[in-house]
N, C-alpha and C. Protein backbone atom coordinates (compact mmCIF):
# COMPACT_ATOMS: atom_id res chain seq x y z
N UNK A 1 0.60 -7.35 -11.84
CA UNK A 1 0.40 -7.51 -10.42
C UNK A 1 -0.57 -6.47 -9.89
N UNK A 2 -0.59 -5.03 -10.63
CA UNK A 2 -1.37 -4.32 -9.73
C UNK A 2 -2.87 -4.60 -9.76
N UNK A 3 -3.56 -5.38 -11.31
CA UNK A 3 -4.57 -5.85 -11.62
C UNK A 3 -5.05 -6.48 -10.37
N UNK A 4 -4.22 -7.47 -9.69
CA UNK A 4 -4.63 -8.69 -8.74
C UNK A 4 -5.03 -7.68 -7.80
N UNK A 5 -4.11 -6.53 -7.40
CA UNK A 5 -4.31 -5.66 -6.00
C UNK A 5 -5.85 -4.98 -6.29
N UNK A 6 -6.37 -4.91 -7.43
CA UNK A 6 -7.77 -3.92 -7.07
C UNK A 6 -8.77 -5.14 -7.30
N UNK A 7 -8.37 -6.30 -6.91
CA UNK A 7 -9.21 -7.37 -6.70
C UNK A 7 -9.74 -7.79 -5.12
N UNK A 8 -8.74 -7.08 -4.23
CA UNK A 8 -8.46 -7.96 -3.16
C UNK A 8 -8.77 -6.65 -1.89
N UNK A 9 -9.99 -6.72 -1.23
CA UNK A 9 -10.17 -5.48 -0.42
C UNK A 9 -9.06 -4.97 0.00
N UNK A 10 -9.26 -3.35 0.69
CA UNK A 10 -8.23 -2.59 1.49
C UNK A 10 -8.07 -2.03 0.54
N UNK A 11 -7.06 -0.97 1.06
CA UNK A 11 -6.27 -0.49 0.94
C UNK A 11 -4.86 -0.92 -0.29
N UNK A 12 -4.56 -0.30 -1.80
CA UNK A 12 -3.90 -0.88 -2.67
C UNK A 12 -2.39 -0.74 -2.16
N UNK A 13 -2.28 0.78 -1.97
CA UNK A 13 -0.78 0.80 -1.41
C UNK A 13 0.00 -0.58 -0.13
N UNK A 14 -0.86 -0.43 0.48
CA UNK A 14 -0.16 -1.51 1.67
C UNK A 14 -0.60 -2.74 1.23
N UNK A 15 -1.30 -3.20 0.05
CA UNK A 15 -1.35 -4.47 -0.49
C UNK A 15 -0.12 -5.03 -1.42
N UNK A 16 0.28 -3.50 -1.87
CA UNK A 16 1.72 -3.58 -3.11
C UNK A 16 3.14 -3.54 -1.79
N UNK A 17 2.58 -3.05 -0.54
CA UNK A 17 3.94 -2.61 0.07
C UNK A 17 4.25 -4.46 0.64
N UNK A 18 3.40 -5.14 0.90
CA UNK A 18 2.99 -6.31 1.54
C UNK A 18 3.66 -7.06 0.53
N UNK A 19 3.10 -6.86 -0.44
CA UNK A 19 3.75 -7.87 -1.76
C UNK A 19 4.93 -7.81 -2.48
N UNK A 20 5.58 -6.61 -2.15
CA UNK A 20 7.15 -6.26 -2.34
C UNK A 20 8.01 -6.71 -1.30
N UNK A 21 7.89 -6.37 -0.17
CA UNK A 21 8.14 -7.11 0.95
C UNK A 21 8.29 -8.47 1.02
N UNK A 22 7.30 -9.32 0.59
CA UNK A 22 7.18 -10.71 0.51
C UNK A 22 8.70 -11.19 -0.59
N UNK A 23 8.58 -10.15 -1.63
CA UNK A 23 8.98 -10.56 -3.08
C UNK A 23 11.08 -10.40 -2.64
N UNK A 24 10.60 -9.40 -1.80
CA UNK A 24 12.41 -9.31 -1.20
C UNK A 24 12.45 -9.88 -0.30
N UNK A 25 11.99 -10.28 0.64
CA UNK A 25 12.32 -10.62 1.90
C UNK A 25 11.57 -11.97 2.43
N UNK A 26 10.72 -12.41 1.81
CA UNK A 26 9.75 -13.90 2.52
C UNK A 26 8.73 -13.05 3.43
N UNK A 27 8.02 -14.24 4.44
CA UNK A 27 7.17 -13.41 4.79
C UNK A 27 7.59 -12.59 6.29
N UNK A 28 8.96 -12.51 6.41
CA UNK A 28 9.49 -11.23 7.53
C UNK A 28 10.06 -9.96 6.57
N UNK A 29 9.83 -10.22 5.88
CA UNK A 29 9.80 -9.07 4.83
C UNK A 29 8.36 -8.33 4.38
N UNK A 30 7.30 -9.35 4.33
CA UNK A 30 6.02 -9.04 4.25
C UNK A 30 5.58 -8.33 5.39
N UNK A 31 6.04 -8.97 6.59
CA UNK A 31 5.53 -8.28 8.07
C UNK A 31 5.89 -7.14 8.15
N UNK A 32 7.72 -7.27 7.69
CA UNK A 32 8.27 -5.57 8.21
C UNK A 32 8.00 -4.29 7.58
N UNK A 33 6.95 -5.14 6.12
CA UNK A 33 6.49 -3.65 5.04
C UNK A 33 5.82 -3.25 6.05
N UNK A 34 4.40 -4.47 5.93
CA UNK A 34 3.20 -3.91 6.75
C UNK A 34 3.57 -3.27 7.65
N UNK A 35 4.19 -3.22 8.44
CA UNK A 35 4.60 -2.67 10.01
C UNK A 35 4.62 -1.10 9.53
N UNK A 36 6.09 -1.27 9.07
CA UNK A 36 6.62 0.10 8.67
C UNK A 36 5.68 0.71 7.48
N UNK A 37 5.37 0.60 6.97
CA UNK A 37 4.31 1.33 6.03
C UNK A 37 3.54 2.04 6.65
N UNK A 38 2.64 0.74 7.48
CA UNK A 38 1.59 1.64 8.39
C UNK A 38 1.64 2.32 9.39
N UNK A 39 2.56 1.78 10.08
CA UNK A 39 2.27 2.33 11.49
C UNK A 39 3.95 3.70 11.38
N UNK A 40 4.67 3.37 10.81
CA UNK A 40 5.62 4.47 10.72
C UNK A 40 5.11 5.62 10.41
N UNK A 41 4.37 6.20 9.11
CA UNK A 41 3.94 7.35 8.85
C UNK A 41 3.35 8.53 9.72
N UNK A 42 1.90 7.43 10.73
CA UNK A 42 1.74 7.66 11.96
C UNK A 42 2.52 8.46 13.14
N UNK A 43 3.39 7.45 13.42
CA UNK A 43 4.15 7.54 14.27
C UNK A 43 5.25 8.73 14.17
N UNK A 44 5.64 9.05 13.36
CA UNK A 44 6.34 10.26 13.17
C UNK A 44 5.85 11.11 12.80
N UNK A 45 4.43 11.49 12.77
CA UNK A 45 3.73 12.58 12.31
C UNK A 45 3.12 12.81 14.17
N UNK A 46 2.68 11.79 14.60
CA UNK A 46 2.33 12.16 16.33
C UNK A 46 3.57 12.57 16.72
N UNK A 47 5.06 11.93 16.97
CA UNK A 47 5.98 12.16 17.98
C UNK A 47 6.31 13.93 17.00
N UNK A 48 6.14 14.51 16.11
CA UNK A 48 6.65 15.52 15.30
C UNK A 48 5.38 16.74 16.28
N UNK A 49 4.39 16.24 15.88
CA UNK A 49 3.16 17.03 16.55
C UNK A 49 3.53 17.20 18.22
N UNK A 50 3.55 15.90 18.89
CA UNK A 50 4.09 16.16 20.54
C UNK A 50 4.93 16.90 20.64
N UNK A 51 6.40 16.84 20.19
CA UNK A 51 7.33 17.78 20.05
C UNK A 51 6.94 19.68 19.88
N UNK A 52 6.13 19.81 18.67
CA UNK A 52 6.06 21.53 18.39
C UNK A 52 4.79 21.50 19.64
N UNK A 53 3.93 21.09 20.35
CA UNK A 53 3.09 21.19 21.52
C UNK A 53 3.82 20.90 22.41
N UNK A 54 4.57 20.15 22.32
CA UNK A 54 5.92 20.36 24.02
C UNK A 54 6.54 21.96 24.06
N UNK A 55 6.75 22.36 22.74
CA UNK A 55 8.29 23.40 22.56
C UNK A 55 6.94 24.60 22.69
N UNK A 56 5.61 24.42 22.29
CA UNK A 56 5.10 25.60 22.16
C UNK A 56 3.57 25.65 22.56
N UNK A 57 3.33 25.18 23.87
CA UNK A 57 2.21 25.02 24.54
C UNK A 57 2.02 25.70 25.33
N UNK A 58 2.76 26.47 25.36
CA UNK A 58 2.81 27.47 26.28
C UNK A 58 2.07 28.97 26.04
N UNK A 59 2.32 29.27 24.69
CA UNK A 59 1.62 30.80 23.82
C UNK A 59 -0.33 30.11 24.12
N UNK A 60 -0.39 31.64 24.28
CA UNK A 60 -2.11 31.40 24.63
C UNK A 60 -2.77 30.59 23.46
N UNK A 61 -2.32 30.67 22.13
CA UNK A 61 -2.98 30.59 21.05
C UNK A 61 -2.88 29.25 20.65
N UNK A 62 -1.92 28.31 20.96
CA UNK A 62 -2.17 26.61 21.37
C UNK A 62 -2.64 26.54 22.13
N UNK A 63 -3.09 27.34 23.72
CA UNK A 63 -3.75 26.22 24.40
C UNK A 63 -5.09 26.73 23.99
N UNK A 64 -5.35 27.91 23.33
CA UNK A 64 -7.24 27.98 22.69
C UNK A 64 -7.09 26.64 21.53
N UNK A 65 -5.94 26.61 20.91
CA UNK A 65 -5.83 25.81 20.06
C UNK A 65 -6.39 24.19 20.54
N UNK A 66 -5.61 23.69 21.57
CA UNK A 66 -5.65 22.07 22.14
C UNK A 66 -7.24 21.93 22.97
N UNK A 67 -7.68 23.32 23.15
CA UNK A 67 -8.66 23.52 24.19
C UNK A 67 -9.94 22.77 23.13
N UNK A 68 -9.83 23.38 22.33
CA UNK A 68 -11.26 23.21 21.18
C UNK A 68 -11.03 21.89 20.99
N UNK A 69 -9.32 20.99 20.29
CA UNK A 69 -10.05 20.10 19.90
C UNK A 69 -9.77 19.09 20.80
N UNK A 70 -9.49 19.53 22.24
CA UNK A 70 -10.28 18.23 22.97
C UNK A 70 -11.75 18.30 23.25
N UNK A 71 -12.30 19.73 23.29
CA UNK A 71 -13.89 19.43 23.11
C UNK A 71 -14.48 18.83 22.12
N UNK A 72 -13.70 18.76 21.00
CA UNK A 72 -14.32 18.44 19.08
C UNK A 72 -13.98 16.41 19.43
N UNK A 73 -12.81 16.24 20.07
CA UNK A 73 -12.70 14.89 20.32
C UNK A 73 -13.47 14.24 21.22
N UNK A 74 -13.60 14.84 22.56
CA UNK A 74 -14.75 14.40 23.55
C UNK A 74 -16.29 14.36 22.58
N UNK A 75 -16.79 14.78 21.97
CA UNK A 75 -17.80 14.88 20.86
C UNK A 75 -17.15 13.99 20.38
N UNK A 76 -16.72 13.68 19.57
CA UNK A 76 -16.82 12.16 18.29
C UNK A 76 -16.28 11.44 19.10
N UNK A 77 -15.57 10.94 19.93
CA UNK A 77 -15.85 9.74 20.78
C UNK A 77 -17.02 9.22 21.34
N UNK A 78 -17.70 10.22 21.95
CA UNK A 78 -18.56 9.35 22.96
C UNK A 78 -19.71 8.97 22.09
């Protein structure tokens, strides 16, 4: 099976998480890999980050910290 996955663009991990999913569950098993695979890792690495910048935004040395990289982000956005 993993042969087929370096056939098929993307990303291999969330192609195997997609296809395990399928293999247990049909395709609401396929959806709930994709979901949770991707967007979970994310998501608890931002709400983990908001949290220690809630508890500690306050010391001068986060806000030189948040200061820079909203200038470094205003730059690669626009």
């Amino acid at each position: 099976m993993l042969g087929i996955e370096y056939t098929l663009p993307g990303p291999i991990a969330t192609k195997m998480e997609i296809y395990i999913g399928f293999q247990e569950g049909g395709y609401l098993g396929s959806f709930l890999a994709a979901v949770f695979a991707t967007v979970a890792p994310s998501l608890i690495h931002m709400l983990t980050l908001m949290v220690l910048l809630y508890k500690f935004g306050a010391y001068p040395q986060v806000k030189r910290m948040t200061l820079m990289l909203n200038r470094q982000l205003r730059c690669f956005l626009e």
